[in-house]
N, C-alpha and C. Protein backbone atom coordinates (compact mmCIF):
# COMPACT_ATOMS: atom_id res chain seq x y z
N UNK A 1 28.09 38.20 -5.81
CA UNK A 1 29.23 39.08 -5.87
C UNK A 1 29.68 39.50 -4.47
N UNK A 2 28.90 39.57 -3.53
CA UNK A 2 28.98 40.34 -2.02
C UNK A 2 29.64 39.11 -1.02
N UNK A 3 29.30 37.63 -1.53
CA UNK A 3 30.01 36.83 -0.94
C UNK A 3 31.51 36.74 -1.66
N UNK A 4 31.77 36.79 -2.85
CA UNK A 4 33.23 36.87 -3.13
C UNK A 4 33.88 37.91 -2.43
N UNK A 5 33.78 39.06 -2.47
CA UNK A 5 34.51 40.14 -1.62
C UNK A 5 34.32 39.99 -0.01
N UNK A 6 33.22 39.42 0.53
CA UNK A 6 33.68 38.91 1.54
C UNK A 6 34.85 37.50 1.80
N UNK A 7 34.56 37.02 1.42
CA UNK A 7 35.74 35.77 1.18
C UNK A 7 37.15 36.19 1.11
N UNK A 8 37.35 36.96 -0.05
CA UNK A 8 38.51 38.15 -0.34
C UNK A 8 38.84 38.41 0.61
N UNK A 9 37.70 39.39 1.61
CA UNK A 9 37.99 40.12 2.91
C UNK A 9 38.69 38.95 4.13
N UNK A 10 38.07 37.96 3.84
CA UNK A 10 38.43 37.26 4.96
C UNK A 10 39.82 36.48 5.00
N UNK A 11 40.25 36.20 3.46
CA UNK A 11 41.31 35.51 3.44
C UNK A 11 42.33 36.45 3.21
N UNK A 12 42.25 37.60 3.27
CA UNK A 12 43.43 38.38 3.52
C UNK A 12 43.54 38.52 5.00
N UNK A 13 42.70 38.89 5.64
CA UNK A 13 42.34 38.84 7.22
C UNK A 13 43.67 37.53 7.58
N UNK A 14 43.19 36.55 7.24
CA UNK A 14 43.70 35.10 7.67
C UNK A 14 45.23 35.21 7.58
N UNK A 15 45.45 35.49 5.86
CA UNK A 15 46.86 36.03 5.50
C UNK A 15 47.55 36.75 6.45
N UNK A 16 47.32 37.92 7.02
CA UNK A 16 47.52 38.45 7.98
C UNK A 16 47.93 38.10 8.78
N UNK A 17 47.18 37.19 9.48
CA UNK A 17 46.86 36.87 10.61
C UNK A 17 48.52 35.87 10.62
N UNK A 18 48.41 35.00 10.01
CA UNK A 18 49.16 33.55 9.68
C UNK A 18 51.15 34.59 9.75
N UNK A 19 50.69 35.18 8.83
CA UNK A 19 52.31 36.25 8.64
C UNK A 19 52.43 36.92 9.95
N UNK A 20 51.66 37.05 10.86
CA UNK A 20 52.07 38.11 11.93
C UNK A 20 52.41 36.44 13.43
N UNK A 21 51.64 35.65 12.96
CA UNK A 21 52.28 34.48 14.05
C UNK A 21 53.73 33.60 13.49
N UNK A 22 53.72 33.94 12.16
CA UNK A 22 54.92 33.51 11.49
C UNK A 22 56.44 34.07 11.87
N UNK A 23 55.88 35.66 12.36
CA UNK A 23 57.03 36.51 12.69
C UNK A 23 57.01 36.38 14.74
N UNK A 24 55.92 36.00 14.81
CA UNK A 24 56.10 35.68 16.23
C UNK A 24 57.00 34.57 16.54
N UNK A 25 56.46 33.95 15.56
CA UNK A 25 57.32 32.28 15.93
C UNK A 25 58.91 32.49 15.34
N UNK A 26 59.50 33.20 14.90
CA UNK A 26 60.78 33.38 14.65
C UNK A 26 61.18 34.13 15.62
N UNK A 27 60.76 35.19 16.25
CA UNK A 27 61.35 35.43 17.21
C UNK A 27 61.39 34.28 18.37
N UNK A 28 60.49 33.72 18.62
CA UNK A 28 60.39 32.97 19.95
C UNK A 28 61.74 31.82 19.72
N UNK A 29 61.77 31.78 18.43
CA UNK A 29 62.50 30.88 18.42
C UNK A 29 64.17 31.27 18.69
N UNK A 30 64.22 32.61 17.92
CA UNK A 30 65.58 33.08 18.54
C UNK A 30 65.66 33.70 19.93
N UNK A 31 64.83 33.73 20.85
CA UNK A 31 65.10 33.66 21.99
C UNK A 31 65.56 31.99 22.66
N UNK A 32 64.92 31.32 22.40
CA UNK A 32 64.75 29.72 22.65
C UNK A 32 66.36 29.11 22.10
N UNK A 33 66.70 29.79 21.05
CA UNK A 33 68.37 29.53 20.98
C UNK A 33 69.39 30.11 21.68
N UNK A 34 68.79 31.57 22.24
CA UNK A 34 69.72 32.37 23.10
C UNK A 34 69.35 31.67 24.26
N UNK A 35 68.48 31.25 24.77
CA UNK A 35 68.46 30.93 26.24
C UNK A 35 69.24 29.26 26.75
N UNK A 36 69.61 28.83 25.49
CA UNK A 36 70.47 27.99 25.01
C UNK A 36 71.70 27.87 25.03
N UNK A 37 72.12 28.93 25.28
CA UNK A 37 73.83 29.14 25.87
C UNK A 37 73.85 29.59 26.73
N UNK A 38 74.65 29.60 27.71
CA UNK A 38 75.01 30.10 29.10
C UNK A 38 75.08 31.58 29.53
N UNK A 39 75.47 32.58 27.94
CA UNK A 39 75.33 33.97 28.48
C UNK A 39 73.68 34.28 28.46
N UNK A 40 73.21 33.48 27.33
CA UNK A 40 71.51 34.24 27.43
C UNK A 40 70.74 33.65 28.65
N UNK A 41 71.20 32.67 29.29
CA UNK A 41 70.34 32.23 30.99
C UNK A 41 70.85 33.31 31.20
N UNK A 42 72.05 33.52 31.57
CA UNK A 42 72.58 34.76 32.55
C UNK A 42 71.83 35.86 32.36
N UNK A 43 71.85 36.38 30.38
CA UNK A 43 71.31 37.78 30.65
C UNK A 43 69.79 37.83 30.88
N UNK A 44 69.48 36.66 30.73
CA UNK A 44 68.18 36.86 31.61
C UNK A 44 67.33 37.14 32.78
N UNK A 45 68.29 35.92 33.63
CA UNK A 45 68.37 36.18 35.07
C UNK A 45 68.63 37.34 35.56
N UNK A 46 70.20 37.65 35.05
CA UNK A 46 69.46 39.40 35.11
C UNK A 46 68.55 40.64 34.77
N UNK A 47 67.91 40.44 33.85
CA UNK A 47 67.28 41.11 33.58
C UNK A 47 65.71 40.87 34.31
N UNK A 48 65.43 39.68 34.39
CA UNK A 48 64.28 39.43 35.30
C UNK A 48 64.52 39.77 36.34
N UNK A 49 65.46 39.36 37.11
CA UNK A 49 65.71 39.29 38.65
C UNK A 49 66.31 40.82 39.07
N UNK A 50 66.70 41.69 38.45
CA UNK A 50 68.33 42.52 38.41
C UNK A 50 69.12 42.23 39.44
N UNK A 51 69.93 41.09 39.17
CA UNK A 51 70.80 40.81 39.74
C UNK A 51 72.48 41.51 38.71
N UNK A 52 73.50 41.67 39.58
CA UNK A 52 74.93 42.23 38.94
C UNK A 52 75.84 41.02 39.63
N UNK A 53 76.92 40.96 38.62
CA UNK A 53 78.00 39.96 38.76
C UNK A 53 78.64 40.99 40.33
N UNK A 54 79.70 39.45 40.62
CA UNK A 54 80.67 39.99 41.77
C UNK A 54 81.13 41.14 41.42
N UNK A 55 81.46 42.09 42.02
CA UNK A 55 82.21 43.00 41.43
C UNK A 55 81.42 44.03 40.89
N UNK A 56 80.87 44.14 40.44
CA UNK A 56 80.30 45.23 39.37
C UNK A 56 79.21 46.21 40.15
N UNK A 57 78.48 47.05 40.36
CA UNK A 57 77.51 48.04 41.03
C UNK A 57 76.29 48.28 40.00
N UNK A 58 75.41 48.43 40.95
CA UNK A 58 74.04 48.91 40.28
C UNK A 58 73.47 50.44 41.11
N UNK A 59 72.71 50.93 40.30
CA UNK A 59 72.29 51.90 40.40
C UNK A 59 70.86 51.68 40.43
N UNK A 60 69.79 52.29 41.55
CA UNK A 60 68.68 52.02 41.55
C UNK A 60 68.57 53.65 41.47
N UNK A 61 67.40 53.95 40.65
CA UNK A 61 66.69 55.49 40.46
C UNK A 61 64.88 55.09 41.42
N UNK A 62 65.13 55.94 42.35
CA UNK A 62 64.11 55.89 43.10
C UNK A 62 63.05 57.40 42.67
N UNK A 63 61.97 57.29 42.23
CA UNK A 63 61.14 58.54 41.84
C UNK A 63 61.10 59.27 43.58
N UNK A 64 60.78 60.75 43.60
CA UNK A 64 61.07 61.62 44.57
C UNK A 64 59.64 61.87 44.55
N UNK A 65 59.10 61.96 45.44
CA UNK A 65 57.75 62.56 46.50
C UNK A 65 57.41 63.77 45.70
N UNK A 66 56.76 63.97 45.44
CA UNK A 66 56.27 65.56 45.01
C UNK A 66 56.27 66.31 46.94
N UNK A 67 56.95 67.18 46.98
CA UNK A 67 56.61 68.39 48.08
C UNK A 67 55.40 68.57 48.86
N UNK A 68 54.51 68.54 47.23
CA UNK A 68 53.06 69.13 47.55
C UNK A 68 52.60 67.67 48.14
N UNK A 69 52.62 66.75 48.04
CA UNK A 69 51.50 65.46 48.50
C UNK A 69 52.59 65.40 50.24
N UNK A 70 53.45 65.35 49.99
CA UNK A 70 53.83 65.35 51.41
C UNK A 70 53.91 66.30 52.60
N UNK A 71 53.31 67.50 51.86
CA UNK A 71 53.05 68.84 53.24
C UNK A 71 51.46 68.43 53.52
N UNK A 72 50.48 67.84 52.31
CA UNK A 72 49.62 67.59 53.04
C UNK A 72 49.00 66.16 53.55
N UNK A 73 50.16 65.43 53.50
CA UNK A 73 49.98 64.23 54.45
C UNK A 73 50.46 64.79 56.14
N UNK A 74 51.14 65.76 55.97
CA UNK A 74 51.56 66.23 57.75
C UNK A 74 50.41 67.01 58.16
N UNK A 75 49.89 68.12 57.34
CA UNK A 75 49.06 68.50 57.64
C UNK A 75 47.46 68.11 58.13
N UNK A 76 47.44 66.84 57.24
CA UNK A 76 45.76 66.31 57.38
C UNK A 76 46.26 65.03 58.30
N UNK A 77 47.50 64.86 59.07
CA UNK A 77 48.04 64.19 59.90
C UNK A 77 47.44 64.84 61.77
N UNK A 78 46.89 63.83 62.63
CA UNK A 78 47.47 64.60 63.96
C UNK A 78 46.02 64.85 64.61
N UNK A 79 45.95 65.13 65.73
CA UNK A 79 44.38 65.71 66.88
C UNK A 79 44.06 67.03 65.86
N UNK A 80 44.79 67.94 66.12
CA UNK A 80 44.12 69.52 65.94
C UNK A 80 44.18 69.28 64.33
N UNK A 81 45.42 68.79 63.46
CA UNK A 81 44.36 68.72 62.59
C UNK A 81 42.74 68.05 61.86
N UNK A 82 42.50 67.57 62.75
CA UNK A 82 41.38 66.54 62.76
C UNK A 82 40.41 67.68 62.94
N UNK A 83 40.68 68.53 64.01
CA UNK A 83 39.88 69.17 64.76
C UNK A 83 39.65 70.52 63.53
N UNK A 84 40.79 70.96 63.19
CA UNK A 84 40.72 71.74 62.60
C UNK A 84 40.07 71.90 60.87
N UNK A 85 40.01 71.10 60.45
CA UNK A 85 39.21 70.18 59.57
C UNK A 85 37.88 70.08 59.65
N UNK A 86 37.67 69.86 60.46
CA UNK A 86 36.42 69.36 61.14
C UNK A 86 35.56 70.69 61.04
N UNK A 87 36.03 71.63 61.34
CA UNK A 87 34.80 73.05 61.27
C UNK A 87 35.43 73.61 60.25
N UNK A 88 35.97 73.11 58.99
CA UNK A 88 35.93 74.27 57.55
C UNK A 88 34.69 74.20 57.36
């Protein structure tokens, strides 16, 4: 009896398994048709590369320094602070 419900266990496992590469492989495949026409190279290339057509502008968002990490890079920067460091 303990080997049937394992078996059970396993061929649903498999089931699983088989339906979740089934849905992989449909997507791959509708990428593989988009990259198949000339706009999906493009929107790729951009999107890998970020590249923008002639004409058009991009916007880069650069993250900002926290305050705090950069007062004490000046501070633990330099002779006296070395020195001063040195005898806390």
């Amino acid at each position: 009896m303990n080997k049937m419900e394992e078996t059970r266990k396993n061929r649903e496992t498999v089931e699983q398994k088989i339906k979740e590469l089934e849905e992989s492989k449909e997507k791959l495949d509708l990428k593989i048709l988009k990259l198949n026409t000339e706009r999906g190279v493009e929107e790729n290339i951009r999107e890998k590369f970020g590249l923008a057509k002639e004409g058009e502008n991009m916007i880069l968002v650069v993250e900002e320094i926290e305050p705090e990490i950069v007062e004490k890079k000046i501070e633990s920067s330099g002779f006296w602070s070395f020195l001063r460091n040195l005898f806390k």
